[in-house]
Protein backbone atom coordinates (compact mmCIF):
# COMPACT_ATOMS: atom_id res chain seq x y z
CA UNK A 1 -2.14 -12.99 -0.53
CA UNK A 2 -1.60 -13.37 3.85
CA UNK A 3 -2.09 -11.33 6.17
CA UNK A 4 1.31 -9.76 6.01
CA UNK A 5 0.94 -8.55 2.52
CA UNK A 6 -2.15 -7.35 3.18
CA UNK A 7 -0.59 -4.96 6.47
CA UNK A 8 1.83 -3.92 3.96
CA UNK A 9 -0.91 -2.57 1.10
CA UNK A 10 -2.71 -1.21 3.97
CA UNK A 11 0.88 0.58 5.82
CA UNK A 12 1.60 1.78 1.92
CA UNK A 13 -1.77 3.06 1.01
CA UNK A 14 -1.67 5.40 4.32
CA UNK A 15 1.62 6.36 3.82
CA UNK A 16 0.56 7.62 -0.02
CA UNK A 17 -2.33 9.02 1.68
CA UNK A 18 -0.68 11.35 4.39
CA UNK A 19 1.84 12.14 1.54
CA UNK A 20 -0.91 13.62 -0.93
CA UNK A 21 -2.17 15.25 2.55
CA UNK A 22 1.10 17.32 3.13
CA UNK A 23 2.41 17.61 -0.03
CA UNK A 24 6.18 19.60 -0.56
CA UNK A 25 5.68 23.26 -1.37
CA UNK A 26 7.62 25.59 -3.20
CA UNK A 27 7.70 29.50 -3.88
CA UNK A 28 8.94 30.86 -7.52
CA UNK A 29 9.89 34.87 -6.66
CA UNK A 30 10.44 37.59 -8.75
CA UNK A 31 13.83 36.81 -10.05
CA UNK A 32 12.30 33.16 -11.18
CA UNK A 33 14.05 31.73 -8.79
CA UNK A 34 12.61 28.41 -6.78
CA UNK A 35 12.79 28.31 -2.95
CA UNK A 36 11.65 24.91 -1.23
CA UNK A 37 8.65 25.86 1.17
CA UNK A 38 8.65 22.77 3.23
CA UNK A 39 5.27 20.95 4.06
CA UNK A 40 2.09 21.93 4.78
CA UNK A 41 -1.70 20.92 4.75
CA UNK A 42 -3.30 20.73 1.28
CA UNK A 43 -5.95 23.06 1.87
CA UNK A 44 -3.72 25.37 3.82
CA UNK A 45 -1.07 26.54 1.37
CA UNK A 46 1.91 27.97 3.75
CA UNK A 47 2.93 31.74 2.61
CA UNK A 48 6.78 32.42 2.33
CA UNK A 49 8.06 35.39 3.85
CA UNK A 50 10.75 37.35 2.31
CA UNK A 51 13.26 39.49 3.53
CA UNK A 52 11.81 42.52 3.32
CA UNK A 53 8.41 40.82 5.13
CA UNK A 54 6.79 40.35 1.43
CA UNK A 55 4.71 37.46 1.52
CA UNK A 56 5.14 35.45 -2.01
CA UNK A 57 2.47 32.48 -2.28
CA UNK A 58 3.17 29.05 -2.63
CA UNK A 59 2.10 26.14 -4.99
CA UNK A 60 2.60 22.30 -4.86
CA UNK A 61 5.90 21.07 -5.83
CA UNK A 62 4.36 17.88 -8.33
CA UNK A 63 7.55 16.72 -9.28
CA UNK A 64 8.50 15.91 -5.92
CA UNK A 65 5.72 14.88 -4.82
CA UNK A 66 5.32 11.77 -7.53
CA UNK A 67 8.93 11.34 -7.08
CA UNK A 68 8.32 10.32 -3.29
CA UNK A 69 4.97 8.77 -4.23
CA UNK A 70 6.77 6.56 -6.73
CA UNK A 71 9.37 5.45 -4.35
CA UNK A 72 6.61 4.92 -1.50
CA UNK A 73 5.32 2.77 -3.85
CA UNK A 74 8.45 0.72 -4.67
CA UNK A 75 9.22 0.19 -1.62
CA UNK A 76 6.15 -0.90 -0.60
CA UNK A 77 5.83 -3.26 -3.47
CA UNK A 78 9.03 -4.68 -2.76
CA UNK A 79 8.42 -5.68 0.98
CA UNK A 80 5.22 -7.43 -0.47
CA UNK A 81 7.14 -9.13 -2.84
CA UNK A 82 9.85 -10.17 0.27
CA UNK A 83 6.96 -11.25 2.05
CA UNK A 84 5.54 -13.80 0.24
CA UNK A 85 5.62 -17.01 1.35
């Protein structure tokens, strides 16, 4: 392994890392009905507001999430494959 596939573990592994950090959010209201969130802190789940100013708490969107962890991780093994020398 050089240097440059070791950058690209280490650029991977912190990408991963601030992904698991702000992971996607979603809200499921009354009517079952699932409304993306956006992004937020882990330990700070972001409230959605509804129309009528009802707050309706959010969870972690999973699939998502390992979706884009999966593909962070593809990608990242593929650019240490293209690196090798």
């Amino acid at each position: 392994m050089n240097e440059t596939q070791k950058m690209v573990l280490l650029v991977t592994a912190a990408v991963v890392a601030v992904m698991v950090m702000f992971p996607p959010y979603e809200v499921v209201n009354y009517n079952h009905v699932t409304i993306m969130a956006g992004y937020g802190f882990l330990l700070d789940l972001p409230s959605y507001v509804m129309e009528g100013g009802r707050q309706m708490p959010s969870s972690v969107n999973v699939k998502t999430l390992l979706a884009q962890i999966l593909g962070a991780i593809v990608v990242g093994g593929l650019v240490f494959l293209a690196t090798k020398r």
